[in-house]
Protein backbone atom coordinates (compact mmCIF):
# COMPACT_ATOMS: atom_id res chain seq x y z
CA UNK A 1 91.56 37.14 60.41
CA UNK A 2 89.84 34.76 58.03
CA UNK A 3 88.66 35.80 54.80
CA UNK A 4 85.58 33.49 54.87
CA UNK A 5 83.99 31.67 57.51
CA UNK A 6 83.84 28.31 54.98
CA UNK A 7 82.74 25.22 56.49
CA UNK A 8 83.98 22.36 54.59
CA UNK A 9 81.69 18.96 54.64
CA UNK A 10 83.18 15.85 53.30
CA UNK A 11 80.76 12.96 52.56
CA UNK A 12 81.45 9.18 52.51
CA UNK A 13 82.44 8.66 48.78
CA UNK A 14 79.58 7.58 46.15
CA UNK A 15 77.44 8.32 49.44
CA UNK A 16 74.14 9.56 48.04
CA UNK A 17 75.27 13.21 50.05
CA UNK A 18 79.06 13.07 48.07
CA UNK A 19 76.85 12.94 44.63
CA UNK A 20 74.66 15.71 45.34
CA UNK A 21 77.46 17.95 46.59
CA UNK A 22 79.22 16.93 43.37
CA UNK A 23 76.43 17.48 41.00
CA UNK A 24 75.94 20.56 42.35
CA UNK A 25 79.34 21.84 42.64
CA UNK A 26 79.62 20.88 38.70
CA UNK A 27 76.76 23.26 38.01
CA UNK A 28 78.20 25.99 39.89
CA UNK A 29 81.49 25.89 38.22
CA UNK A 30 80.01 25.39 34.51
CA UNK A 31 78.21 28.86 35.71
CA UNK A 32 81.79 30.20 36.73
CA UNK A 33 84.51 29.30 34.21
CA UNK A 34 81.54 30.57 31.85
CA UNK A 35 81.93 34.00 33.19
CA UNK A 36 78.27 34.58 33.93
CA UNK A 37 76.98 37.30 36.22
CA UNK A 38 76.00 36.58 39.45
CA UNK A 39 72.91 38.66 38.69
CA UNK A 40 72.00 35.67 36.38
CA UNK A 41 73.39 32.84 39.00
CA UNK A 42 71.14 34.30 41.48
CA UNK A 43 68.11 34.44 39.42
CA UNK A 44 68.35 31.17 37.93
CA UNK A 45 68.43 29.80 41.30
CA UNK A 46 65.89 31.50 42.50
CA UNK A 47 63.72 30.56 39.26
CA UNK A 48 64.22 26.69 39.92
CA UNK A 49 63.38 27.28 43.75
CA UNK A 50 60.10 29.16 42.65
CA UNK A 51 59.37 26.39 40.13
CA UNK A 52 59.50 23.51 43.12
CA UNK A 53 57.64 26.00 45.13
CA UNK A 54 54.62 26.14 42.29
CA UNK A 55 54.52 22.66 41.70
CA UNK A 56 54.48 21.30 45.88
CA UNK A 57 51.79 24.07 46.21
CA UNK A 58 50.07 22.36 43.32
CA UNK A 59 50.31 18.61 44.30
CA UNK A 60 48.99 20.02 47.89
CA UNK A 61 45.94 21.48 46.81
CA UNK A 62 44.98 18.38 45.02
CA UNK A 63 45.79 16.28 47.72
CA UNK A 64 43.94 18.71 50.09
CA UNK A 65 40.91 18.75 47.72
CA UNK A 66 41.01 14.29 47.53
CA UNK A 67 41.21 14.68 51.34
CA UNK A 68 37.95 17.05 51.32
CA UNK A 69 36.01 15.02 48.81
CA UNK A 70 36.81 11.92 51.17
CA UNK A 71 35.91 14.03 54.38
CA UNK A 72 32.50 14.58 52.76
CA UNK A 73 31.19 11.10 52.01
């Protein structure tokens, strides 16, 4: 019986993919050795998500406005 179903991905190292796993595997365990709830873990991600969310909805109604305004002419 495992205790996790984990699926371990190992990149190329200094691949693009091995730095982003690492970056983010820093964060996590600054949040971790820390001690902070994962109340606050969970709602700091979701924050940042929400924030990327707000600004791609912005930058696509501008661009959907520019593609209006040149529709029009």
């Amino acid at each position: 019986m495992k205790p996790y179903n984990m699926i371990i991905m190992d990149y190329k190292p200094y691949s693009p993919e091995w730095h982003r796993k690492r970056y983010l595997k820093e964060a996590l365990d600054k949040y971790l050795d820390d001690y902070v709830e994962n109340e606050v873990i969970l709602e700091d991600i979701l924050d940042i998500l929400s924030e990327r969310a707000e600004k791609a909805h912005q930058e696509f109604s501008k661009l959907n406005e520019l593609e209006y305004m040149i529709r029009k002419e």
